[in-house]
C-alpha atoms as a PDB file:
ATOM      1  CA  UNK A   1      85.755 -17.708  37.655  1.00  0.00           C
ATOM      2  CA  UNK A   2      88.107 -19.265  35.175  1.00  0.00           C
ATOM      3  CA  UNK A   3      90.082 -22.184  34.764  1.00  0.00           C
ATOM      4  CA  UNK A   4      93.258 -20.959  36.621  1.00  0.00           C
ATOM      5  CA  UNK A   5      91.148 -19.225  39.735  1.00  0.00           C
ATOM      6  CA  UNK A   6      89.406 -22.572  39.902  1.00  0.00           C
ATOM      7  CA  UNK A   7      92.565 -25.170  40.104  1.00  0.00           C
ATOM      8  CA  UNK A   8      93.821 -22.422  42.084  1.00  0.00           C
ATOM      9  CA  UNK A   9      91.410 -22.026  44.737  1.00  0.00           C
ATOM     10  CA  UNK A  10      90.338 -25.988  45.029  1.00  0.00           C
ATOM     11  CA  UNK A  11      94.137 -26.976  45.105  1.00  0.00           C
ATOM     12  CA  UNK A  12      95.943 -24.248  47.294  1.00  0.00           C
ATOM     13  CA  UNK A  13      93.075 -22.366  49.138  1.00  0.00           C
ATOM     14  CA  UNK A  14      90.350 -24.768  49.493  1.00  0.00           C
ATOM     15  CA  UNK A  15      92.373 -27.920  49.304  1.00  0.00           C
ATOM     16  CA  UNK A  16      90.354 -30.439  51.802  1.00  0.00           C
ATOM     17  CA  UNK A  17      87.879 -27.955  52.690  1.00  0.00           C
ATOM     18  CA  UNK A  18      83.646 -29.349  53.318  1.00  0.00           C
ATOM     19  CA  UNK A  19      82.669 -25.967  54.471  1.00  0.00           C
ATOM     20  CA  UNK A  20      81.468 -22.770  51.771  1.00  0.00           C
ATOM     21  CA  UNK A  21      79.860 -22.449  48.712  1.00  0.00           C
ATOM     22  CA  UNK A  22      81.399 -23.503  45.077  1.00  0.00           C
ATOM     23  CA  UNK A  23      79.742 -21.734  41.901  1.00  0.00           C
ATOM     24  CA  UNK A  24      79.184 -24.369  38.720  1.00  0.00           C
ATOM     25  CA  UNK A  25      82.112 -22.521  37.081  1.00  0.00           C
ATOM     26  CA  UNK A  26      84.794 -23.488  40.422  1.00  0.00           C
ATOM     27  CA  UNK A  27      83.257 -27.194  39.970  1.00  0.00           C
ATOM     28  CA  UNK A  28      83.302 -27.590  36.487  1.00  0.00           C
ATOM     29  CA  UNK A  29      86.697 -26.251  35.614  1.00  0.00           C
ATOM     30  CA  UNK A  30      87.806 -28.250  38.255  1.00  0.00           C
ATOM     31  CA  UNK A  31      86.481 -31.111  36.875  1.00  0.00           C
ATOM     32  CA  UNK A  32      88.316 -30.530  33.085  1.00  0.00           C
ATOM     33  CA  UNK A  33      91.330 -29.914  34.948  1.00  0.00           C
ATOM     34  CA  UNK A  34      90.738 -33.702  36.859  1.00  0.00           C
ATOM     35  CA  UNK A  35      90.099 -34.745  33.053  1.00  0.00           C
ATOM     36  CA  UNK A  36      92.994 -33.319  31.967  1.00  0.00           C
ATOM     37  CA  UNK A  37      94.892 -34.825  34.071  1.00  0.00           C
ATOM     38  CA  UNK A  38      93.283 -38.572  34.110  1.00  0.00           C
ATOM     39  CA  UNK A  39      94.247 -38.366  29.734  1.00  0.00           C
ATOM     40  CA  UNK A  40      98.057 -37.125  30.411  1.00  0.00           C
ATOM     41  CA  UNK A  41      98.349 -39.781  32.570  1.00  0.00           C
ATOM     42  CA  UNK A  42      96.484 -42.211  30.524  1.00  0.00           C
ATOM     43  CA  UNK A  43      99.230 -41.241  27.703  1.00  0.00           C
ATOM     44  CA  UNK A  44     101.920 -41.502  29.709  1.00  0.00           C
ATOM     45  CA  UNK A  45     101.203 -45.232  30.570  1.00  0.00           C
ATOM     46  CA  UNK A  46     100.752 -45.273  26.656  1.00  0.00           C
ATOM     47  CA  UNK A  47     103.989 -43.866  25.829  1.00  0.00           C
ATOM     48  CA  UNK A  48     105.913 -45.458  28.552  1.00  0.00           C
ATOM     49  CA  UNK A  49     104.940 -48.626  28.449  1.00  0.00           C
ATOM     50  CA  UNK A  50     105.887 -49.671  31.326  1.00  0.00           C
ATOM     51  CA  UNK A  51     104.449 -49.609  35.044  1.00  0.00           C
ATOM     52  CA  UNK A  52     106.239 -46.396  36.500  1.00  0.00           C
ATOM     53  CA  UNK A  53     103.568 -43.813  35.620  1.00  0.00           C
ATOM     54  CA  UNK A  54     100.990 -46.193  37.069  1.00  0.00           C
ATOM     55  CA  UNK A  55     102.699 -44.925  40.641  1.00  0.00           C
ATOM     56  CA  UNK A  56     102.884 -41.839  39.473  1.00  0.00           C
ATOM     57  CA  UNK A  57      99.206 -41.943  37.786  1.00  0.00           C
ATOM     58  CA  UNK A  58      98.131 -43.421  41.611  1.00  0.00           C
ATOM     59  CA  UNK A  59      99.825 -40.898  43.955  1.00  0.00           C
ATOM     60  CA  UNK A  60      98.566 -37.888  42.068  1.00  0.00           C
ATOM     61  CA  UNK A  61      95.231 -39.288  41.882  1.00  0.00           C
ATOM     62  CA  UNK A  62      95.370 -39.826  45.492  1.00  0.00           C
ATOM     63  CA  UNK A  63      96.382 -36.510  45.984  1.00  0.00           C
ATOM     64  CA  UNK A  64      92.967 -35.014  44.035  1.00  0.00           C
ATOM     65  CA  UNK A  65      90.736 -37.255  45.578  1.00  0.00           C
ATOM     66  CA  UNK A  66      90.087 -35.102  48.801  1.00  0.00           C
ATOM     67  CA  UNK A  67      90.020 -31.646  47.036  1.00  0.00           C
ATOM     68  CA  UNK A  68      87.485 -33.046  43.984  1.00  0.00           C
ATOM     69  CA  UNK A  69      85.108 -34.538  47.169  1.00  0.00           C
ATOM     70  CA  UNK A  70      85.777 -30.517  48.770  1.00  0.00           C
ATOM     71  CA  UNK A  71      84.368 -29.175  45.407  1.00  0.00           C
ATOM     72  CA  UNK A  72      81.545 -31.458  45.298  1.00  0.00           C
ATOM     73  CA  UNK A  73      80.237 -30.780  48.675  1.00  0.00           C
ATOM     74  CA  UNK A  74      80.735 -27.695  48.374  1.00  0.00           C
ATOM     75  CA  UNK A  75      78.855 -27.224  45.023  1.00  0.00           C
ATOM     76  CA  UNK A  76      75.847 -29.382  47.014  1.00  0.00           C
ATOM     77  CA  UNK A  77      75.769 -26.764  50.118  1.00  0.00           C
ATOM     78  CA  UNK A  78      75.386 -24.032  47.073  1.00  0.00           C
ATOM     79  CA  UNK A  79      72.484 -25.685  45.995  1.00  0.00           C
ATOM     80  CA  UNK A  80      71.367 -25.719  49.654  1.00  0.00           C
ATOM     81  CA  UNK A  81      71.911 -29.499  50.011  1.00  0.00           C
ATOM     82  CA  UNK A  82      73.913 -31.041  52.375  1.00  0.00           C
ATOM     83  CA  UNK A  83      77.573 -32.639  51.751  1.00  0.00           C
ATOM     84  CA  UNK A  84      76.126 -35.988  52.682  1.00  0.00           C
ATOM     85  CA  UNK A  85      74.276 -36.349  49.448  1.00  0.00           C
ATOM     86  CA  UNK A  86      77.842 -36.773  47.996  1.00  0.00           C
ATOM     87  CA  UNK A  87      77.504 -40.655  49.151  1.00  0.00           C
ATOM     88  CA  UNK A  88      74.256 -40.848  46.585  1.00  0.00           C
ATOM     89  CA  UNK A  89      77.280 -41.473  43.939  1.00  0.00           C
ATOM     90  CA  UNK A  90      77.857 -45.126  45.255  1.00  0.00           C
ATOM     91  CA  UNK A  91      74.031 -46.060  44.405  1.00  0.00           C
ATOM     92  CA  UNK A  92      74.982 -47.801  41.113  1.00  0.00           C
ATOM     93  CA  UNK A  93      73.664 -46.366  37.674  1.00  0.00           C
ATOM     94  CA  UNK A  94      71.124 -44.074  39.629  1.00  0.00           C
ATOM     95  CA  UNK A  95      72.973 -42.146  42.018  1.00  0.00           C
ATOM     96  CA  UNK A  96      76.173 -40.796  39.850  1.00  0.00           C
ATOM     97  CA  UNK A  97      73.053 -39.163  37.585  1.00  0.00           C
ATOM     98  CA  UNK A  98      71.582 -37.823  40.610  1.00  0.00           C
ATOM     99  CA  UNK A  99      74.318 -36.239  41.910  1.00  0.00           C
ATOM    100  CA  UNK A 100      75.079 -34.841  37.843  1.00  0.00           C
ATOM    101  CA  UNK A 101      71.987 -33.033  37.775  1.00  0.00           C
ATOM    102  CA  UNK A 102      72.182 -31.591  41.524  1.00  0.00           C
ATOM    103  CA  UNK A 103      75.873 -30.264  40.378  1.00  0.00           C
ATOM    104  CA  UNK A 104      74.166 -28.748  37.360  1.00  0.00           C
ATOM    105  CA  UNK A 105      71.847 -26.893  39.443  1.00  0.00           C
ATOM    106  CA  UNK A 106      71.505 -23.243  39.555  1.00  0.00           C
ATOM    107  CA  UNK A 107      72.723 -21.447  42.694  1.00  0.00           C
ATOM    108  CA  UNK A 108      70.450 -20.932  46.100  1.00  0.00           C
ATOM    109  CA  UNK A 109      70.265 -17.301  46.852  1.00  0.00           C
ATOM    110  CA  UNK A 110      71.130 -17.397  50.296  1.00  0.00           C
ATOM    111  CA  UNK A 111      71.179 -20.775  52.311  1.00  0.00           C
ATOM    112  CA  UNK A 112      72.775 -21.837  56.218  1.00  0.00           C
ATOM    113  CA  UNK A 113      76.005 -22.278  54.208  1.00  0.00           C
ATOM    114  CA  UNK A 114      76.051 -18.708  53.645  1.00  0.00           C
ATOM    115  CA  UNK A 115      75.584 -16.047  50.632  1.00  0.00           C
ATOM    116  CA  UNK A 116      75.842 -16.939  47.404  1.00  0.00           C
ATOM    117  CA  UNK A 117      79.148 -16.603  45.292  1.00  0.00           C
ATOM    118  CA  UNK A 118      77.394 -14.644  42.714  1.00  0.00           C
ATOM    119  CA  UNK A 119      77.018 -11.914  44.572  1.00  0.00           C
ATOM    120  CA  UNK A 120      79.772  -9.766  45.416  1.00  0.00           C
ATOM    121  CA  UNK A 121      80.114  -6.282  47.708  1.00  0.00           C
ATOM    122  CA  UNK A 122      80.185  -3.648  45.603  1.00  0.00           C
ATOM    123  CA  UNK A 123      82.609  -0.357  46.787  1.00  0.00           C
ATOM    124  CA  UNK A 124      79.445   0.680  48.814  1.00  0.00           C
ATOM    125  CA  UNK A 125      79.573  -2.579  50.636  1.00  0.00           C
ATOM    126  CA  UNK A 126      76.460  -2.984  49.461  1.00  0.00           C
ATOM    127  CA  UNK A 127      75.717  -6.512  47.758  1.00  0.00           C
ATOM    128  CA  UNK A 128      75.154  -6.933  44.042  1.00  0.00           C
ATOM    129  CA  UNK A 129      74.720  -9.908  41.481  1.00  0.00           C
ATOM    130  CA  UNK A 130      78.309 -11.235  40.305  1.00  0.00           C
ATOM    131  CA  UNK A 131      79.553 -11.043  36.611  1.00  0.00           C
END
């Protein structure tokens, strides 16, 4: 999955969504583009200089908040974890690192969320490893 598919699917298909599987690549382009974002905004208060892109900085962040907590639950339920270990973040120091390395994880094969996004139907319909 590239960068486009993966703003693409978290923003427009999967925009609030808790439920599915994300592969590493859906959560970590999606978290340059929320980088991305965060330093154009950060330069527009710098260019600015004055408090109107702070609004503008604060509705669009508002707006990304729901789909980058969609992305992160669903990268936990693809490491067959549930979306609840998402609140591990607010432990201070410990918990943000904890939730870094479950993100970093390599996918479960199978799991109650369903099969894994690495493997795709071939023209058979029979199932084979994603490239």
């Amino acid at each position: 999955m590239g960068f486009t598919t993966a703003v693409r699917t978290c923003l427009l298909e999967k925009y609030a969504t808790l439920e599915g599987r994300a592969r590493r690549s859906e959560y970590w382009w999606f978290q340059l583009f929320l980088a991305l974002v965060a330093l154009v905004a950060v330069l527009l208060v710098f260019l600015f200089r004055s408090e109107v892109p702070l609004y503008v900085m604060a509705v669009v962040g508002l707006g990304l908040v729901l789909p980058s907590i969609g992305v992160t639950v669903r990268r936990l339920h693809d490491t067959s974890r549930s979306g609840w270990w998402y609140l591990i973040s607010f432990v201070p120091y410990v918990g943000p690192i904890v939730l870094l390395v479950f993100c970093c994880l390599d996918s479960a094969p199978s799991n109650q969320y369903g099969t894994s996004p690495k493997v795709e139907p071939n023209v058979a319909g029979y199932l084979q490893p994603g490239t």
